[in-house]
C-alpha atoms as a PDB file:
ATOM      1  CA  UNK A   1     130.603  50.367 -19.027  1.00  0.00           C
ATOM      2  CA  UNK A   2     129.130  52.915 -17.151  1.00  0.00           C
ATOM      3  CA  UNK A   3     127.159  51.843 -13.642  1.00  0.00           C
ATOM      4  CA  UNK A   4     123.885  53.588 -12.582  1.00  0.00           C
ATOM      5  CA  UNK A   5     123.722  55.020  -9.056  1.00  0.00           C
ATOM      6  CA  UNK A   6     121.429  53.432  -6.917  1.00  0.00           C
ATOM      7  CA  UNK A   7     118.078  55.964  -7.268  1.00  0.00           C
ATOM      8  CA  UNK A   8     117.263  58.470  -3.862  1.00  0.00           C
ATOM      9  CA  UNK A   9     114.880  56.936  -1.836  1.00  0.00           C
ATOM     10  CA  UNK A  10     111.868  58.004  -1.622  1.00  0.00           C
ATOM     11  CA  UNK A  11     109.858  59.446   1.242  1.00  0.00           C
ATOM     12  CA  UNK A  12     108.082  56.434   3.259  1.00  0.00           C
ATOM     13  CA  UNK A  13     105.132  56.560   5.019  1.00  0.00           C
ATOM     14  CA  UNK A  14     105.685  58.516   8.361  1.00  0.00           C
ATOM     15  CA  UNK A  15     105.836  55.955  11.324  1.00  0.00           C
ATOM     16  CA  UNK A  16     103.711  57.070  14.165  1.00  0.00           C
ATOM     17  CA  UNK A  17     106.966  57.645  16.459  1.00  0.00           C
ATOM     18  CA  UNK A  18     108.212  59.783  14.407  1.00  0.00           C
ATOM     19  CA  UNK A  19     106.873  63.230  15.103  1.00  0.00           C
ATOM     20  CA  UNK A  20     104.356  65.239  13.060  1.00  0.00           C
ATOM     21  CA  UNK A  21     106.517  68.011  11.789  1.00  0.00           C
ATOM     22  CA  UNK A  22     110.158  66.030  11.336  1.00  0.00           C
ATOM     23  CA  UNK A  23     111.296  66.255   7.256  1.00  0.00           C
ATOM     24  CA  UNK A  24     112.429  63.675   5.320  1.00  0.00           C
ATOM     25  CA  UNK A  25     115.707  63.608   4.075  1.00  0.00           C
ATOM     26  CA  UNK A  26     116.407  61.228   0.918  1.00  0.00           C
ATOM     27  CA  UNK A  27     119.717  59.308   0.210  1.00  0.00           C
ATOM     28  CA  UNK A  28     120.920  56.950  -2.494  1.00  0.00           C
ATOM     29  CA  UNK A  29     119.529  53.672  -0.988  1.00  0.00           C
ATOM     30  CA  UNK A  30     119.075  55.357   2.608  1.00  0.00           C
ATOM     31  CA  UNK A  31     117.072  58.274   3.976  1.00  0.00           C
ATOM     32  CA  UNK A  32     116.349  59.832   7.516  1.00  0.00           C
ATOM     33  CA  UNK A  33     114.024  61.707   9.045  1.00  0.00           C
ATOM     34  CA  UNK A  34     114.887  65.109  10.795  1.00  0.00           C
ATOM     35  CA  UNK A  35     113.101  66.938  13.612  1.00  0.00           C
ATOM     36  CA  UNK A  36     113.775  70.065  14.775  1.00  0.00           C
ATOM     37  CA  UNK A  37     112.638  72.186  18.770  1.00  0.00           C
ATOM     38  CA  UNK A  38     113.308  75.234  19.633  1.00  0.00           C
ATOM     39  CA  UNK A  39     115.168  75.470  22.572  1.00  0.00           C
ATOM     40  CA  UNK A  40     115.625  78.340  25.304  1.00  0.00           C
ATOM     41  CA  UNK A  41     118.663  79.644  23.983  1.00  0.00           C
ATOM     42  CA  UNK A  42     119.058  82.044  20.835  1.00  0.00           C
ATOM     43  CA  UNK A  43     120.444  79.986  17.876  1.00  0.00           C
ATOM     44  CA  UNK A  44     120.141  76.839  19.576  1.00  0.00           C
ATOM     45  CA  UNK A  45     118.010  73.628  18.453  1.00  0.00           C
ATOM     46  CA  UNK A  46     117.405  70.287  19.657  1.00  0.00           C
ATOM     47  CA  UNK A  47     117.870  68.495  16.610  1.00  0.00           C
ATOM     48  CA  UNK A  48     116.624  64.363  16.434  1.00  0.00           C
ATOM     49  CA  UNK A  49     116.905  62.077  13.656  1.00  0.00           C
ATOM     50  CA  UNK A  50     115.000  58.963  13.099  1.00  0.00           C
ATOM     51  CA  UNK A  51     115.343  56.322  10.756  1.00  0.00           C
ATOM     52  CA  UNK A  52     112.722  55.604   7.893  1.00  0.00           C
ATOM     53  CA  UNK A  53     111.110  52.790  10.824  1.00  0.00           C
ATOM     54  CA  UNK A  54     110.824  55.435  13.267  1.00  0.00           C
ATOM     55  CA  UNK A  55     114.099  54.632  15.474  1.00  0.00           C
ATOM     56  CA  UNK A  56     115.722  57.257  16.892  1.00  0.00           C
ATOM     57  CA  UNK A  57     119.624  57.529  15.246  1.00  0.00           C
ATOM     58  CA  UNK A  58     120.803  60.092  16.942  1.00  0.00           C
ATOM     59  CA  UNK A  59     120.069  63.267  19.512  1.00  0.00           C
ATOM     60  CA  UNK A  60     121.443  66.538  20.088  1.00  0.00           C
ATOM     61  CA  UNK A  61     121.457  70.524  20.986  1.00  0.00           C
ATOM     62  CA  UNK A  62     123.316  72.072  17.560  1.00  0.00           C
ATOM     63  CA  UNK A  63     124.063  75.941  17.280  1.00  0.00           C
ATOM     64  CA  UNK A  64     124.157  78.213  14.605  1.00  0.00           C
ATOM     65  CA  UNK A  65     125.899  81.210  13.982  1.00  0.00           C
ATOM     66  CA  UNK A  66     123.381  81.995  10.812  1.00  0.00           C
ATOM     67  CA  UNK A  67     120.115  83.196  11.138  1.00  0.00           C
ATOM     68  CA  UNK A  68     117.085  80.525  11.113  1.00  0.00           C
ATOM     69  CA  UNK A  69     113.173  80.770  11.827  1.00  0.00           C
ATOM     70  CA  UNK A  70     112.208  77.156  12.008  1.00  0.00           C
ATOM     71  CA  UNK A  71     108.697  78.326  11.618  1.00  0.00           C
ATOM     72  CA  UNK A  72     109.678  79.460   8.121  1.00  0.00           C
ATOM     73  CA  UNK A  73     109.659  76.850   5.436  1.00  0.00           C
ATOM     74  CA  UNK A  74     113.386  75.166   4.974  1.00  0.00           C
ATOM     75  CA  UNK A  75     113.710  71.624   4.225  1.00  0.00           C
ATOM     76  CA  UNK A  76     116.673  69.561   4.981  1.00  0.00           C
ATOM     77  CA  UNK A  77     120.314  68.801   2.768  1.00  0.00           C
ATOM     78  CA  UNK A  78     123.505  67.548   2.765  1.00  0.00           C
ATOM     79  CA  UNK A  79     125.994  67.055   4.753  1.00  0.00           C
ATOM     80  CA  UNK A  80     123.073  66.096   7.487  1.00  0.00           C
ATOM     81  CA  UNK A  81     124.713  63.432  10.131  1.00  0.00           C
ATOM     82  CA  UNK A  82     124.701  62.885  13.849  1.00  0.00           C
ATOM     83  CA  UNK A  83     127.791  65.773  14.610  1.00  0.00           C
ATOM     84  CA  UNK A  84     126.431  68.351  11.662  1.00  0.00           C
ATOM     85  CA  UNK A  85     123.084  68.836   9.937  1.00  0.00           C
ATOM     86  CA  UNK A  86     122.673  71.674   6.975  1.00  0.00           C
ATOM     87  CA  UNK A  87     119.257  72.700   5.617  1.00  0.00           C
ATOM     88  CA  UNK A  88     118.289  75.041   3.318  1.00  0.00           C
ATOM     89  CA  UNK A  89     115.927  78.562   4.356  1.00  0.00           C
ATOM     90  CA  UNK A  90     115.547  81.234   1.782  1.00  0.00           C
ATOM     91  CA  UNK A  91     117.387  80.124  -0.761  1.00  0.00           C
ATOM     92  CA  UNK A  92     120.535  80.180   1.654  1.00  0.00           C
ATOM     93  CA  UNK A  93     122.392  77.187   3.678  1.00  0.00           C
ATOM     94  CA  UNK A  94     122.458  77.367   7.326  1.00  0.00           C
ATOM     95  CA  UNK A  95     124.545  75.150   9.251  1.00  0.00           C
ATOM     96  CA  UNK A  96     124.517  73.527  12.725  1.00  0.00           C
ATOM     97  CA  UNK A  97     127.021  71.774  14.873  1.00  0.00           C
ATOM     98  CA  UNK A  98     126.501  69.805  17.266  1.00  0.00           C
ATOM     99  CA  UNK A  99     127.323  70.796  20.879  1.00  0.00           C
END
């Protein structure tokens, strides 16, 4: 017998602590939200992610060796965790690691 998957969650409504332009990422059962800053250094981000309440999971300056605009559209993918977060800009998938 087969078992069905447990559907992707979808996008809450955006807690007021969780900042204006962060992206929602959607999981089977779970989901996070992702929010990205410039930083002062070329291919460098401060990356936060927040859960669906607003709490703040996890923190941290990633790098890039790929080319991203984050003022470009690109939403966010998998794998997206605490130590690695991929998202998706023209079609192409850009990775960051965290430092």
């Amino acid at each position: 017998m087969k078992q069905d998957l447990p559907s992707l969650l979808p996008e809450p409504k955006r807690n007021m602590l969780i900042p204006e332009n962060a992206k929602w990422l959607s999981g089977e059962g779970a989901g996070s939200w992702f929010y990205v800053q410039i930083t002062d250094t070329k291919n460098n981000f401060q990356i936060d992610r927040f859960s669906p309440e607003g709490n703040l999971e996890c923190s941290g300056r990633f790098v890039t060796t790929q080319e991203f605009d984050p003022y470009i559209e690109f939403y966010f993918t998998y794998p997206s965790h605490c130590a690695k977060v991929s998202v998706i800009q023209k079609n192409e998938k850009i990775s960051f690691v965290n430092l």
